[in-house]
PDB file of N, CA and C in Angstrom:
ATOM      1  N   UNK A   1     -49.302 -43.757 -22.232  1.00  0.00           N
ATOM      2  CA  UNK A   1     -48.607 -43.755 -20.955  1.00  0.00           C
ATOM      3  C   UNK A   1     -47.600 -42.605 -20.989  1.00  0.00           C
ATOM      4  N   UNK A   2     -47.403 -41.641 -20.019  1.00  0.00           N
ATOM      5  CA  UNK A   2     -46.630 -40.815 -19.871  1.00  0.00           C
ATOM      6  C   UNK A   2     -45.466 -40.998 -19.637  1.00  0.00           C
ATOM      7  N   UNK A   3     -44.581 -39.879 -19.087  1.00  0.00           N
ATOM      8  CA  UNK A   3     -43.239 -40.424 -18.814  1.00  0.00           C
ATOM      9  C   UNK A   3     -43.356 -40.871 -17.398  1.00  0.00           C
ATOM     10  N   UNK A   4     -43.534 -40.510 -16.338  1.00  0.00           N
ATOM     11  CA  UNK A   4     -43.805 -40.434 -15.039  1.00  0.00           C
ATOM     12  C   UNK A   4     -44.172 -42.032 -14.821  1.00  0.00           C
ATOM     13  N   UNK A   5     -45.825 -42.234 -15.752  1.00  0.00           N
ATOM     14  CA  UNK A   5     -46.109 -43.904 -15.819  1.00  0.00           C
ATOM     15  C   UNK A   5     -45.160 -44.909 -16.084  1.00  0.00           C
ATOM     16  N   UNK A   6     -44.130 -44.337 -17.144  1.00  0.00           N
ATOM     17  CA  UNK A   6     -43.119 -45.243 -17.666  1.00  0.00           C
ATOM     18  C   UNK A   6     -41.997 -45.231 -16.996  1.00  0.00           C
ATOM     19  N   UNK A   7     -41.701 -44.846 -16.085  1.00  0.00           N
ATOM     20  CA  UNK A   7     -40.797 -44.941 -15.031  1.00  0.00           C
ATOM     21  C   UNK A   7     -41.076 -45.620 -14.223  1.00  0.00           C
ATOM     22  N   UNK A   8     -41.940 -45.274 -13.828  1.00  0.00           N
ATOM     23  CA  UNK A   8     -42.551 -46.244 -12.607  1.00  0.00           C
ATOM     24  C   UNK A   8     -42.272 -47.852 -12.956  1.00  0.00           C
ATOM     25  N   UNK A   9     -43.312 -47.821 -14.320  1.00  0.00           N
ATOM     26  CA  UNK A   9     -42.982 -49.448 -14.623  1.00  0.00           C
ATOM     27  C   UNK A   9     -41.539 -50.039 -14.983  1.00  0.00           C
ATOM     28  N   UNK A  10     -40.816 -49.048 -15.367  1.00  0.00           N
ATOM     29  CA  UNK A  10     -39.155 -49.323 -15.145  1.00  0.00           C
ATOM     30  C   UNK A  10     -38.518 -49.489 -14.296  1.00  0.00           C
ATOM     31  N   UNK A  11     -39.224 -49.376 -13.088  1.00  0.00           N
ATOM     32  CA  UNK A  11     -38.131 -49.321 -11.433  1.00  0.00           C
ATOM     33  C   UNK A  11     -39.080 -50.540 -11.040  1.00  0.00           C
ATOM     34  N   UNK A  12     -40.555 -50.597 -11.101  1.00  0.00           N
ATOM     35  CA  UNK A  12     -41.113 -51.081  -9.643  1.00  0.00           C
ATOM     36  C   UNK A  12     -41.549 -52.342 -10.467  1.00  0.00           C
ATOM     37  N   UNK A  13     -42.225 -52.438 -11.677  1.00  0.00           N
ATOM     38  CA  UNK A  13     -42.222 -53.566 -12.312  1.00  0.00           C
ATOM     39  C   UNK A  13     -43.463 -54.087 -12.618  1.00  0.00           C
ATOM     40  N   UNK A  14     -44.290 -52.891 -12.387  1.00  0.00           N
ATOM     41  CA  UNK A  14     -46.144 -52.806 -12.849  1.00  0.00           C
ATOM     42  C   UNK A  14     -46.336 -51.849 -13.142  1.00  0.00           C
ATOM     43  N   UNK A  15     -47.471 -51.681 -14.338  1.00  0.00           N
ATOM     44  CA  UNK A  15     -48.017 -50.331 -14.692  1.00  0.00           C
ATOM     45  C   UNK A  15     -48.721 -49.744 -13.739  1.00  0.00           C
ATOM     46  N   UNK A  16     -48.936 -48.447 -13.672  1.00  0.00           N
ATOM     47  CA  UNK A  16     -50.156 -47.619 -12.834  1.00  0.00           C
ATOM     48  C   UNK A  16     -50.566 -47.092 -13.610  1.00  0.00           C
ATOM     49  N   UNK A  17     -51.501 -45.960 -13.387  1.00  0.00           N
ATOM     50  CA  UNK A  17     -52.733 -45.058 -14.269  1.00  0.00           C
ATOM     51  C   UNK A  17     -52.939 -43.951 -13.528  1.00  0.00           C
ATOM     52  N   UNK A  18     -52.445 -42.886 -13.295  1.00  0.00           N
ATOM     53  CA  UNK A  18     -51.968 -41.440 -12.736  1.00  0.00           C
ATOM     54  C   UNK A  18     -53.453 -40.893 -13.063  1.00  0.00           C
ATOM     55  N   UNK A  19     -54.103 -40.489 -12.185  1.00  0.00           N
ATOM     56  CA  UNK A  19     -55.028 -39.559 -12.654  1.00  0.00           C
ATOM     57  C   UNK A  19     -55.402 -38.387 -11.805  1.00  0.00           C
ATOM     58  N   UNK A  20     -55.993 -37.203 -12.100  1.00  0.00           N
ATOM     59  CA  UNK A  20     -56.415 -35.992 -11.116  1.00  0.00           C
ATOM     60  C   UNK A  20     -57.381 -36.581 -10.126  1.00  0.00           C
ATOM     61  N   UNK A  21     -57.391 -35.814  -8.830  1.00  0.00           N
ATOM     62  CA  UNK A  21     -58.131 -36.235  -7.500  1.00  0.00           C
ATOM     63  C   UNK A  21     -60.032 -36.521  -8.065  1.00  0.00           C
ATOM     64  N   UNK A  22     -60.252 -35.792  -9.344  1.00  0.00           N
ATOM     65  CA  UNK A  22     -61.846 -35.879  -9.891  1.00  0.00           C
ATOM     66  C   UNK A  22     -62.067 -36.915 -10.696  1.00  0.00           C
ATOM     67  N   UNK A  23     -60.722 -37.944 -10.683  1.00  0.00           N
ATOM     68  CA  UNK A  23     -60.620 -39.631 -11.088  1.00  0.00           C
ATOM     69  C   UNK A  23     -60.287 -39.473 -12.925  1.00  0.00           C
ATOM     70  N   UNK A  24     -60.402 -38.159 -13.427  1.00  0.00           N
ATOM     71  CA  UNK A  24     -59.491 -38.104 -15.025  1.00  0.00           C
ATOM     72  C   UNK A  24     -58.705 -38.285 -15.045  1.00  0.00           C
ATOM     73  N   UNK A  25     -57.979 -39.063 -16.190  1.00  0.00           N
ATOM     74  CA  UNK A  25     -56.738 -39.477 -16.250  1.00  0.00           C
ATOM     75  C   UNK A  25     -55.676 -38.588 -16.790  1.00  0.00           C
ATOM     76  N   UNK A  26     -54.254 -38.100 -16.217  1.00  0.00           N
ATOM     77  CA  UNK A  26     -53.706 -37.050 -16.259  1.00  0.00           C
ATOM     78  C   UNK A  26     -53.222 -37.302 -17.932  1.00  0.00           C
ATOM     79  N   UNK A  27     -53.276 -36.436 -18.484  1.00  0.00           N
ATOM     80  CA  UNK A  27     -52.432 -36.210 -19.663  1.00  0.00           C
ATOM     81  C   UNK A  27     -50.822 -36.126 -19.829  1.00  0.00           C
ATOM     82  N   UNK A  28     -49.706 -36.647 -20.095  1.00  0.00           N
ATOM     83  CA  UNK A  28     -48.369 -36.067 -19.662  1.00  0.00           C
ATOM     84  C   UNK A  28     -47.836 -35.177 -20.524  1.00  0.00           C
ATOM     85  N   UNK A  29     -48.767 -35.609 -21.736  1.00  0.00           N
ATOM     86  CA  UNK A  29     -47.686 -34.298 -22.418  1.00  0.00           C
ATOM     87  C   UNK A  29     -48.229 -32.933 -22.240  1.00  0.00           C
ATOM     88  N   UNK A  30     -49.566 -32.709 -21.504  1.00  0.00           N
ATOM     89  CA  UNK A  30     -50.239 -31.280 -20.610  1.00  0.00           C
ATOM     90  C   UNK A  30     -49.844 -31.259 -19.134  1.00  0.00           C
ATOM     91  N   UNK A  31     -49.078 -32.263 -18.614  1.00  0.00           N
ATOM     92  CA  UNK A  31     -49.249 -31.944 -17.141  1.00  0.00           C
ATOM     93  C   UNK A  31     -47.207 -32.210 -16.966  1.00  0.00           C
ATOM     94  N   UNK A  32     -46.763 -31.453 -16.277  1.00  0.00           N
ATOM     95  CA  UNK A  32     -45.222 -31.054 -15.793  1.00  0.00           C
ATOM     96  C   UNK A  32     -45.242 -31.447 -14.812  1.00  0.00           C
ATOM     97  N   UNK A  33     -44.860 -33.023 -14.558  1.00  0.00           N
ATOM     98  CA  UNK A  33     -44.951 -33.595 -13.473  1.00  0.00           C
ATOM     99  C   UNK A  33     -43.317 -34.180 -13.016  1.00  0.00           C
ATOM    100  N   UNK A  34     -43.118 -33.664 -11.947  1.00  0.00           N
ATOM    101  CA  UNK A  34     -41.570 -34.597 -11.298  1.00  0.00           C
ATOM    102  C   UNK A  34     -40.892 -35.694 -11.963  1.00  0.00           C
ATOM    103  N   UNK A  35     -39.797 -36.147 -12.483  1.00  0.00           N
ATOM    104  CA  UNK A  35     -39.189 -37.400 -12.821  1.00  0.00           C
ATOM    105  C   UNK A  35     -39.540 -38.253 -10.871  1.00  0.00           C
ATOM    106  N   UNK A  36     -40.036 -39.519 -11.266  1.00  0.00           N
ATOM    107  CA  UNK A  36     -40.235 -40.475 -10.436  1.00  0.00           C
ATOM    108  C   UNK A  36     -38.814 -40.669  -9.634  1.00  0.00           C
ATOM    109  N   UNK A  37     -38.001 -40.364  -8.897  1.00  0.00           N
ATOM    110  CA  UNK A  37     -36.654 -40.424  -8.124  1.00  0.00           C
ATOM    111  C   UNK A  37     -36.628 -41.765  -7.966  1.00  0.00           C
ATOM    112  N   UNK A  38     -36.994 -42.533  -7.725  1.00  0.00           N
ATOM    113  CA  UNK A  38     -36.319 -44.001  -7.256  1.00  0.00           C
ATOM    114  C   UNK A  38     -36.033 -44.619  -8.008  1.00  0.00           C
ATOM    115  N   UNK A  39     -34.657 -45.675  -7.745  1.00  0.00           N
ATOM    116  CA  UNK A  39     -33.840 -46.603  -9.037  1.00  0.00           C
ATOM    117  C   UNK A  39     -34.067 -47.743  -8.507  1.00  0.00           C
ATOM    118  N   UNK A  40     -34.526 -48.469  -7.605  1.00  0.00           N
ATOM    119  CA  UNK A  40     -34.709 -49.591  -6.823  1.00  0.00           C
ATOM    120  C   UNK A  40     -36.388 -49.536  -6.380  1.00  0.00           C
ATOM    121  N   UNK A  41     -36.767 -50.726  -6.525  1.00  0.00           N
ATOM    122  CA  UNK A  41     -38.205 -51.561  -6.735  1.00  0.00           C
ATOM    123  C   UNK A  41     -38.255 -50.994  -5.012  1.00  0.00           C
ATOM    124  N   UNK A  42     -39.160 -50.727  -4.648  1.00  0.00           N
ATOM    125  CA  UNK A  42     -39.786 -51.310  -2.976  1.00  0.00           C
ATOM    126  C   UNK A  42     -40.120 -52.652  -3.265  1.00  0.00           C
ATOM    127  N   UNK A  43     -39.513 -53.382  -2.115  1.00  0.00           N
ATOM    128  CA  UNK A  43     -40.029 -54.708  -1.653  1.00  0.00           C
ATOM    129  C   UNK A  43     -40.897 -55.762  -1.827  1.00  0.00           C
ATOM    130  N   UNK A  44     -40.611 -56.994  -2.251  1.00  0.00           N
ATOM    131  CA  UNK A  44     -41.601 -57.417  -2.982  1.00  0.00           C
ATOM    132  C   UNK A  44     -42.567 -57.692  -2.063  1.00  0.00           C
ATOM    133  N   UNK A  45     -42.582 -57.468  -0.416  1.00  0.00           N
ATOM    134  CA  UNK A  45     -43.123 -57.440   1.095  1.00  0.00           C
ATOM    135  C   UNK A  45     -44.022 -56.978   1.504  1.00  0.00           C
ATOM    136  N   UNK A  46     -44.048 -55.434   0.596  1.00  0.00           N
ATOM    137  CA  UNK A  46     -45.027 -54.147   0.894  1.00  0.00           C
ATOM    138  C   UNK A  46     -46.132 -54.339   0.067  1.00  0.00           C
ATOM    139  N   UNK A  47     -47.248 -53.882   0.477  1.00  0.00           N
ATOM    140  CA  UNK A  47     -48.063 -54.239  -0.491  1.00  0.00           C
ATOM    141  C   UNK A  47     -48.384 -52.669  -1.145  1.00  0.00           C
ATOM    142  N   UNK A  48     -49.554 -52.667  -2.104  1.00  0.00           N
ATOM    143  CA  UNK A  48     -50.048 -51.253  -2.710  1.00  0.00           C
ATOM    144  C   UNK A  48     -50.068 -50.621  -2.276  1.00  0.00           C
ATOM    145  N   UNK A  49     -50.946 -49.901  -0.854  1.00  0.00           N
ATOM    146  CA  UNK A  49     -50.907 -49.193  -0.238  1.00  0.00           C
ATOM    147  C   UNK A  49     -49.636 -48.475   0.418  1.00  0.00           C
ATOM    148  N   UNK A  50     -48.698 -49.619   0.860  1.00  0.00           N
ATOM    149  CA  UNK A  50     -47.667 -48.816   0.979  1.00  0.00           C
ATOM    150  C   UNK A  50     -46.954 -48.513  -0.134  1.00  0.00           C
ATOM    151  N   UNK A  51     -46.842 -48.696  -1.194  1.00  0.00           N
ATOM    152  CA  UNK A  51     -45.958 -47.929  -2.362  1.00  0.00           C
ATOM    153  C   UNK A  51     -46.969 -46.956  -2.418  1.00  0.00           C
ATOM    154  N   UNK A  52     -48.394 -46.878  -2.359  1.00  0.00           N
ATOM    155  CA  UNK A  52     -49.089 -45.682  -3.106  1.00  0.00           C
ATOM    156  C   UNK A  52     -48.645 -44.631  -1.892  1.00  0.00           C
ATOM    157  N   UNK A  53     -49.129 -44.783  -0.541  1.00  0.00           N
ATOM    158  CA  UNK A  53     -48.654 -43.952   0.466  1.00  0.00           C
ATOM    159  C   UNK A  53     -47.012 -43.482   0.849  1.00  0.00           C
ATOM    160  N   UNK A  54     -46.378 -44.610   0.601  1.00  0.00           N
ATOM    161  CA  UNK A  54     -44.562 -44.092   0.938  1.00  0.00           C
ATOM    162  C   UNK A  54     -43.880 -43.661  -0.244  1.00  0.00           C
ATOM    163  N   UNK A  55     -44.075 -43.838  -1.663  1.00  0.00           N
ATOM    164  CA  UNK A  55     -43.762 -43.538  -2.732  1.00  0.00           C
ATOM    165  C   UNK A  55     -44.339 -42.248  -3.896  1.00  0.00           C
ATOM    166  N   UNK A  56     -45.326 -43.127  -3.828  1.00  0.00           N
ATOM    167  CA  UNK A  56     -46.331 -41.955  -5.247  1.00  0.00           C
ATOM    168  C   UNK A  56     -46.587 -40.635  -4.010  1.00  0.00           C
ATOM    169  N   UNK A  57     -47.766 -40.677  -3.362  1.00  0.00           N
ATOM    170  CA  UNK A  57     -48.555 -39.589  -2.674  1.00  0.00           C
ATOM    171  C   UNK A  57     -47.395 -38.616  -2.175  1.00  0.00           C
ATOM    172  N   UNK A  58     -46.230 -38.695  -1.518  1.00  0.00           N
ATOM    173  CA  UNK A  58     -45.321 -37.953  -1.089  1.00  0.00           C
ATOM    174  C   UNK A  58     -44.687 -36.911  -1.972  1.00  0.00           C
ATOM    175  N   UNK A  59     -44.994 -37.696  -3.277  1.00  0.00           N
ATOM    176  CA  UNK A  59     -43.948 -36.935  -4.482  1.00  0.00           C
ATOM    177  C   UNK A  59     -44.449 -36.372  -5.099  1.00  0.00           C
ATOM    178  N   UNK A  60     -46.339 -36.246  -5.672  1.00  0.00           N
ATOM    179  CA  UNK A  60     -47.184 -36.126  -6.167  1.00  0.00           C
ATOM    180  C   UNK A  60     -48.760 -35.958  -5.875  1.00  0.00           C
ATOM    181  N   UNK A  61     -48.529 -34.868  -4.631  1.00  0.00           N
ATOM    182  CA  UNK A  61     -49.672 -34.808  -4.254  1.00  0.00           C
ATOM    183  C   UNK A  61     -50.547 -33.603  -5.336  1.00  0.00           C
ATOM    184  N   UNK A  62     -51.865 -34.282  -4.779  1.00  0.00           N
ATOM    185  CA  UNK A  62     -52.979 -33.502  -5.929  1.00  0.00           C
ATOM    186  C   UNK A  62     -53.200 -34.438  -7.296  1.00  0.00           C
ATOM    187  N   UNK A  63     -52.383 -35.526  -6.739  1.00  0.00           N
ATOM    188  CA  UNK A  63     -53.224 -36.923  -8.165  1.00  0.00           C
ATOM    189  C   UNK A  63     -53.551 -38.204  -7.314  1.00  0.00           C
ATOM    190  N   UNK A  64     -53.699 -38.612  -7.573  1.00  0.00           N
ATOM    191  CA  UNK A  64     -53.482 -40.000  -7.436  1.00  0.00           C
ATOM    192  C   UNK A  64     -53.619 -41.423  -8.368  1.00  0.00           C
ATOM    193  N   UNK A  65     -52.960 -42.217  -7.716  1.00  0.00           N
ATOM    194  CA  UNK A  65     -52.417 -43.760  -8.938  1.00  0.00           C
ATOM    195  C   UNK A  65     -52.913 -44.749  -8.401  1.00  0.00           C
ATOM    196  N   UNK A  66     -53.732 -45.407  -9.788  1.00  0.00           N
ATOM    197  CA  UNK A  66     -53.779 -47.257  -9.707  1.00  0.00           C
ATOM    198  C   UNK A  66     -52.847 -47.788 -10.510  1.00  0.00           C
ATOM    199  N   UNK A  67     -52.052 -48.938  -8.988  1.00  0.00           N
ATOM    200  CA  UNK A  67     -51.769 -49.719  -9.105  1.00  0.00           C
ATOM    201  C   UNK A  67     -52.588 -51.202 -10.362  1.00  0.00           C
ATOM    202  N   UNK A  68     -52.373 -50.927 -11.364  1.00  0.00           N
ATOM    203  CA  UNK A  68     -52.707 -51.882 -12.774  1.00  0.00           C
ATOM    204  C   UNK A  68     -52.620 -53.825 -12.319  1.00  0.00           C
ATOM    205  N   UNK A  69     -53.071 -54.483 -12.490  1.00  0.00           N
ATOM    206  CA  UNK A  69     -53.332 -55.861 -12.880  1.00  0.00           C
ATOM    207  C   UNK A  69     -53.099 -55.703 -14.484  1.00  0.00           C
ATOM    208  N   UNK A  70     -51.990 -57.402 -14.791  1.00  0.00           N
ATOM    209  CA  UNK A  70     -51.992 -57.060 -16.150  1.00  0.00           C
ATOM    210  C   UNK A  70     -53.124 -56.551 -17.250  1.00  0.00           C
ATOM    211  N   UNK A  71     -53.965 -57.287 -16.606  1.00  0.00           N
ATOM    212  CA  UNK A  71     -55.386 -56.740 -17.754  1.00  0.00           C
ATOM    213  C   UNK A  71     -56.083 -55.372 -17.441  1.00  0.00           C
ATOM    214  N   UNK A  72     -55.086 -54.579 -16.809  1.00  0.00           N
ATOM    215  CA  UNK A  72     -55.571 -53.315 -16.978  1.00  0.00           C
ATOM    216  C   UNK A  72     -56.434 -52.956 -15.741  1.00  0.00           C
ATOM    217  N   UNK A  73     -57.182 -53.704 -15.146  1.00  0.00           N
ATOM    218  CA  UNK A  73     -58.027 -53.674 -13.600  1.00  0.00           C
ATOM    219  C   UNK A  73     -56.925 -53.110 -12.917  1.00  0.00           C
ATOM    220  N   UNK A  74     -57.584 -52.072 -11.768  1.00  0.00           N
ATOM    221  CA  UNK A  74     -57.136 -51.938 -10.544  1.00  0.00           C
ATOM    222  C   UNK A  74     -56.920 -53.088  -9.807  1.00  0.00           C
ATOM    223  N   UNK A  75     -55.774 -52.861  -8.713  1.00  0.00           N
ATOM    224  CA  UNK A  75     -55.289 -53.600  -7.795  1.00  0.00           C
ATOM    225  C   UNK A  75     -55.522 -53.269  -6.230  1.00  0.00           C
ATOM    226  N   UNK A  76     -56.387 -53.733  -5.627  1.00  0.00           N
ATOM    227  CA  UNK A  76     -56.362 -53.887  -4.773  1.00  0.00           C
ATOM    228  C   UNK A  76     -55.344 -53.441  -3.443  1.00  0.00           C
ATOM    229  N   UNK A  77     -55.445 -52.411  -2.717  1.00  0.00           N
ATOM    230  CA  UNK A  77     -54.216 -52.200  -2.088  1.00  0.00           C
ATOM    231  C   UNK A  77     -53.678 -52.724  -0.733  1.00  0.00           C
ATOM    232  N   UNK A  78     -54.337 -54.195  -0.642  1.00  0.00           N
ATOM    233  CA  UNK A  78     -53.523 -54.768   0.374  1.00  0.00           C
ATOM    234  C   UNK A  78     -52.793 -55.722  -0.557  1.00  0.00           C
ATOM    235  N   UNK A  79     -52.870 -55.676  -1.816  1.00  0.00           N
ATOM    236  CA  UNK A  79     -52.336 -57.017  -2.424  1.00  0.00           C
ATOM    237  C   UNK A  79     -50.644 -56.557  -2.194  1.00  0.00           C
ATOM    238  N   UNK A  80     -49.999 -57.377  -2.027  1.00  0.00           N
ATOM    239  CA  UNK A  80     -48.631 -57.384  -2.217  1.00  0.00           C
ATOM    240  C   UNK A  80     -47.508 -57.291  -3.752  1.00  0.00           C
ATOM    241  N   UNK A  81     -46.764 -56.400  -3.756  1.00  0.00           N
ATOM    242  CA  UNK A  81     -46.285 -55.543  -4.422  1.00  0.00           C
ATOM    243  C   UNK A  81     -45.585 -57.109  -5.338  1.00  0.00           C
ATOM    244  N   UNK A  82     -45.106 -58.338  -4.563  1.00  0.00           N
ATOM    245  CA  UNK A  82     -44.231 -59.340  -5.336  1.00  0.00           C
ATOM    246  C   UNK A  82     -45.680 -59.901  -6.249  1.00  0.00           C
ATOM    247  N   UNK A  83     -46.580 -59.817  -5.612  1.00  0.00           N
ATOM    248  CA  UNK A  83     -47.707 -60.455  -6.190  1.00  0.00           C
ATOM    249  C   UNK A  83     -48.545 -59.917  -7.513  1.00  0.00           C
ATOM    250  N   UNK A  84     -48.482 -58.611  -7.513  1.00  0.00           N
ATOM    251  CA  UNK A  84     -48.829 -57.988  -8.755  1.00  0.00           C
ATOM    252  C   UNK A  84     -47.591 -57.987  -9.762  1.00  0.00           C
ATOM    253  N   UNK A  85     -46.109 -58.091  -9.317  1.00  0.00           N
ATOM    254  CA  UNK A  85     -44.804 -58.157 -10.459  1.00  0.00           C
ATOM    255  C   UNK A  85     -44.929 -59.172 -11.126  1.00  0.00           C
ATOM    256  N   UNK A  86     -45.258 -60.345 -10.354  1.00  0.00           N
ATOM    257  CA  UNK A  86     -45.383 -62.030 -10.520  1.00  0.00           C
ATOM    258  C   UNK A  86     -46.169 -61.808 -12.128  1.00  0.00           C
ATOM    259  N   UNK A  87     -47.070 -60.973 -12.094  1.00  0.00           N
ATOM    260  CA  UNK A  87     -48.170 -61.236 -13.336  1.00  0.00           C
ATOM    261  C   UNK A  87     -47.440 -60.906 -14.846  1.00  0.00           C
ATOM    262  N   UNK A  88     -46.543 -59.854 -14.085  1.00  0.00           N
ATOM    263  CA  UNK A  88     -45.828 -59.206 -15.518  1.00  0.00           C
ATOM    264  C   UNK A  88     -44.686 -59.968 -16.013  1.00  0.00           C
ATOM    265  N   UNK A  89     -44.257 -61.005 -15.123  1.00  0.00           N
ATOM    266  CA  UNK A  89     -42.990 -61.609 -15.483  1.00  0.00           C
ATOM    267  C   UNK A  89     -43.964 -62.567 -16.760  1.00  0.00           C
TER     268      UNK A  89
END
């Protein structure tokens, strides 16, 4: 997990999996990517889609992120953001 990944799961409270638009998974210690800016979770209200669209994609375009289920599966992006934290508590 990179640094970028490990931020994320420090603010929002689930892992993701950062990878290039050709679905490889980004490398961090090859790729110079932005510190993640936010110190506060989005809503436990919103679901995936909106963190992937109002959060990740804005800050980091030219990758894109799954949202993780503890066992490592993608998440679904209407699922709700309290609903995937729920797993990690």
């Amino acid at each position: 997990m990179h640094s970028v990944e490990r931020r994320i799961n420090a603010v929002e409270g689930f892992r993701v999996a950062v990878r290039h638009l050709d679905g490889r998974n980004v490398r961090g210690d090859r790729t110079h990517m932005p510190t993640y800016p936010f110190r506060r979770a989005m809503s436990d209200s919103a679901n995936v889609k909106d963190w992937r669209e109002g959060r990740f994609r804005l800050r980091y375009p030219g990758f894109e992120v799954d949202v993780l289920h503890r066992d490592g599966a993608p998440v679904h992006g209407g699922t709700l953001l309290g609903t995937v934290r729920a797993e990690y508590r």
